[in-house]
Protein backbone atom coordinates (compact mmCIF):
# COMPACT_ATOMS: atom_id res chain seq x y z
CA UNK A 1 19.70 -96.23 -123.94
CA UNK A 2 19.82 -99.13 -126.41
CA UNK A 3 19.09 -99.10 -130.09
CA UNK A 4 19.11 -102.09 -131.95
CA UNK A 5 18.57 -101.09 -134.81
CA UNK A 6 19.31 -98.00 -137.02
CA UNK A 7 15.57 -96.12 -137.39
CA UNK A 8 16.49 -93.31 -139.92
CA UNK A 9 18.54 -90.33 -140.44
CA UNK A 10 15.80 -87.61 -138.67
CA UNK A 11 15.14 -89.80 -135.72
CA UNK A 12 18.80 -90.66 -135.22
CA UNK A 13 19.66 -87.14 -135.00
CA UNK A 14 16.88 -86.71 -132.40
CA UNK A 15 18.46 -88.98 -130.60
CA UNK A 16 21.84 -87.84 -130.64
CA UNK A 17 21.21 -84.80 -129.37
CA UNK A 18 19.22 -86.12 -126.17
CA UNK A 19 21.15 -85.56 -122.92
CA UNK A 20 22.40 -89.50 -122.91
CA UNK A 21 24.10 -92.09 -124.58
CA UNK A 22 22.94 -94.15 -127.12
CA UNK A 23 24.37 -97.59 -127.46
CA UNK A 24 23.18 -98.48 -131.00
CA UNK A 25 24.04 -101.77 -132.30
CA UNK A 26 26.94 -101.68 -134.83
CA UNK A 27 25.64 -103.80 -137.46
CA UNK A 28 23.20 -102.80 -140.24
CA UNK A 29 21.02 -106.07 -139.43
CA UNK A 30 19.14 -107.86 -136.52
CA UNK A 31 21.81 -107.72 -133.57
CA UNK A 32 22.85 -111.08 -131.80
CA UNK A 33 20.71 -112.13 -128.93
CA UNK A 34 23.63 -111.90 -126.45
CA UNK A 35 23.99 -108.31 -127.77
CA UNK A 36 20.61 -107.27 -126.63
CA UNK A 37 21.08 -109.29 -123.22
CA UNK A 38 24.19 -107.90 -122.38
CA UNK A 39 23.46 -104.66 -122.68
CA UNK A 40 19.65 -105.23 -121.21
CA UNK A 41 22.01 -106.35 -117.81
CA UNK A 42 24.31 -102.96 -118.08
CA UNK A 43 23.10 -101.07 -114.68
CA UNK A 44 23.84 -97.89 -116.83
CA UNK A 45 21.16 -98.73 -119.43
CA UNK A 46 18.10 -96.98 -118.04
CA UNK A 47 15.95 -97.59 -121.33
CA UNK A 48 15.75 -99.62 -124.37
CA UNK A 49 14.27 -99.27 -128.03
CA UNK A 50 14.10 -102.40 -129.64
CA UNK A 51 12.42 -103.79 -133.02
CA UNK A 52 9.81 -106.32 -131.96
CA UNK A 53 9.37 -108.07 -135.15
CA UNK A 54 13.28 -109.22 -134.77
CA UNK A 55 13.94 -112.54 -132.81
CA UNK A 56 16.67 -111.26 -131.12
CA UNK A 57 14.55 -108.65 -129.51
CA UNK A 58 11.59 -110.77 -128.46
CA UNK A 59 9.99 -109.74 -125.11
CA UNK A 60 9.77 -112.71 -123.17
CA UNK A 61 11.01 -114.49 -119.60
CA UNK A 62 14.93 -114.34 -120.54
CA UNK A 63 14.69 -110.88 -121.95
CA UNK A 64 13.14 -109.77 -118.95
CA UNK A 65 15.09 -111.52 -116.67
CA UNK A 66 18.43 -110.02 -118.44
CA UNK A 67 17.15 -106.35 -117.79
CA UNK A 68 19.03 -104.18 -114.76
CA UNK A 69 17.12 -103.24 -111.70
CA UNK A 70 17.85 -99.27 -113.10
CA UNK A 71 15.93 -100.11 -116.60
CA UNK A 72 12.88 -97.54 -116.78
CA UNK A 73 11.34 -97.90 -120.16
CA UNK A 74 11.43 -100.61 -123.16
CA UNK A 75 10.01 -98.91 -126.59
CA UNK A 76 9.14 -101.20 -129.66
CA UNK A 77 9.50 -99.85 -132.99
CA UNK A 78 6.94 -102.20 -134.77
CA UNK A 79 3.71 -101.65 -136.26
CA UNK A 80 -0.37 -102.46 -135.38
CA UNK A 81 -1.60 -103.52 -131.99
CA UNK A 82 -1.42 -107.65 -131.84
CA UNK A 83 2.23 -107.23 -130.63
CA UNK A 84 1.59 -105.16 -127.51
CA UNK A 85 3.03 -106.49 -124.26
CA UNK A 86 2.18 -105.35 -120.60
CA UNK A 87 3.44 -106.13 -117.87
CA UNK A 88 2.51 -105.63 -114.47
CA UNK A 89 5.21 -105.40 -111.73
């Protein structure tokens, strides 16, 4: 699973102790865009929590196109309801 971003001490450690492994952007800041697409493309990467308000982790046609045929589940961290995306496959 991806992380871009940090999203706090108790949640971390939530995460850390789920049965996979997190890939959690190494910068304290809004990851590269080529960050979040390479590791969208990793067949390993099975899900992905991303912070919709940044720019580099904007849902849209090259984002989707980057994720793996394995990906299961994208997860915003973001707040309200005018930022909702769904998509039908």
């Amino acid at each position: 699973m991806i992380r871009t971003r940090h999203v706090g001490d108790d949640a971390m450690k939530i995460l850390e102790d789920a049965p996979f492994e997190i890939i959690l952007n190494p910068e304290n800041a809004q990851p590269q865009r080529e960050w979040v697409l390479k590791h969208l493309a990793d067949p390993e990467v099975l899900g992905a929590c991303i912070m919709h308000s940044q720019p580099s982790d904007k849902v849209d046609k090259e984002f989707l196109d980057a994720c793996n045929p394995n990906l299961k589940v994208i997860s915003t961290f973001s707040v309200g309801y005018g930022k909702s995306v769904f998509i039908q496959f």
